[in-house]
Protein backbone atom coordinates (compact mmCIF):
# COMPACT_ATOMS: atom_id res chain seq x y z
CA UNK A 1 106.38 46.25 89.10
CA UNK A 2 108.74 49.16 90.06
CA UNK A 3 107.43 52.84 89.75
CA UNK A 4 103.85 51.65 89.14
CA UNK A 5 101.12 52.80 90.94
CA UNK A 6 98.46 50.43 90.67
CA UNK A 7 96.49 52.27 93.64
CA UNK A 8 95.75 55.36 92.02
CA UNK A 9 92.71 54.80 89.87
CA UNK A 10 89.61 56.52 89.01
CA UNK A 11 85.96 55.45 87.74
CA UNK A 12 84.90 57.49 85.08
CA UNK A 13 81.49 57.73 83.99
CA UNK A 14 80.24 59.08 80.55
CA UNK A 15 76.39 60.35 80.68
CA UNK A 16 74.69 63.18 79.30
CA UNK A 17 74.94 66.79 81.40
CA UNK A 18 72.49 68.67 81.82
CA UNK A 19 72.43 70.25 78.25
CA UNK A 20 71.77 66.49 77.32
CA UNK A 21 75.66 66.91 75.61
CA UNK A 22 77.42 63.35 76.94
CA UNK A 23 80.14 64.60 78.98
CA UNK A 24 82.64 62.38 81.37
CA UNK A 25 82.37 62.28 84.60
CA UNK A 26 84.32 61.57 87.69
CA UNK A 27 83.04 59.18 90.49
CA UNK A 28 81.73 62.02 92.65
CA UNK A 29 79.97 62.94 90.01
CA UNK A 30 81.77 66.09 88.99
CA UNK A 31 81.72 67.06 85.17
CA UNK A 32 85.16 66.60 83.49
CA UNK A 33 84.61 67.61 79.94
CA UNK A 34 82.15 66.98 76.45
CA UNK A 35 82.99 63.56 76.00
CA UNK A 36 84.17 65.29 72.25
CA UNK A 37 87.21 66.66 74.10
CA UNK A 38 89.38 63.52 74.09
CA UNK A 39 92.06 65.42 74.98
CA UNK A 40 90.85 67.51 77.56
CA UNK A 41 89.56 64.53 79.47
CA UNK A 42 93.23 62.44 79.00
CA UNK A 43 94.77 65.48 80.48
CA UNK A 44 92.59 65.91 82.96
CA UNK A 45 92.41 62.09 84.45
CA UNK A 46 96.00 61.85 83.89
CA UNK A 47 96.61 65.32 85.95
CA UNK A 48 94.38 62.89 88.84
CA UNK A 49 95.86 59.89 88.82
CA UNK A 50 99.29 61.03 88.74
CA UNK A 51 101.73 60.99 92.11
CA UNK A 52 103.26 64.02 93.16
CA UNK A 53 106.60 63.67 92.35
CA UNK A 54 107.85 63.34 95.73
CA UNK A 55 105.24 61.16 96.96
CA UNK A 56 105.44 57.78 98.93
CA UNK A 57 103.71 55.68 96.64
């Protein structure tokens, strides 16, 4: 499919920090956001997973 970029993925994890607030995570285990911040955490994967614009992909 043209302009797709099936390669660029991400696991993300949803646990509780260490406030015991579930929060998502990234596969290196890096805190993204409160799992309450939808938002935040669709911005932030999307930011990710996206291709620079000028990229070979």
């Amino acid at each position: 499919m043209p302009n797709t970029h099936v390669g660029l993925a991400e696991i993300i994890k949803i646990m509780p920090d260490e406030g015991e607030v579930l929060s998502f995570y990234w596969s290196w285990d890096e805190r993204i956001c409160p799992a309450s911040d939808i938002d935040g955490a669709v911005a932030s994967i999307k930011h990710v997973v996206t291709p620079p614009l000028h990229s070979a992909f």
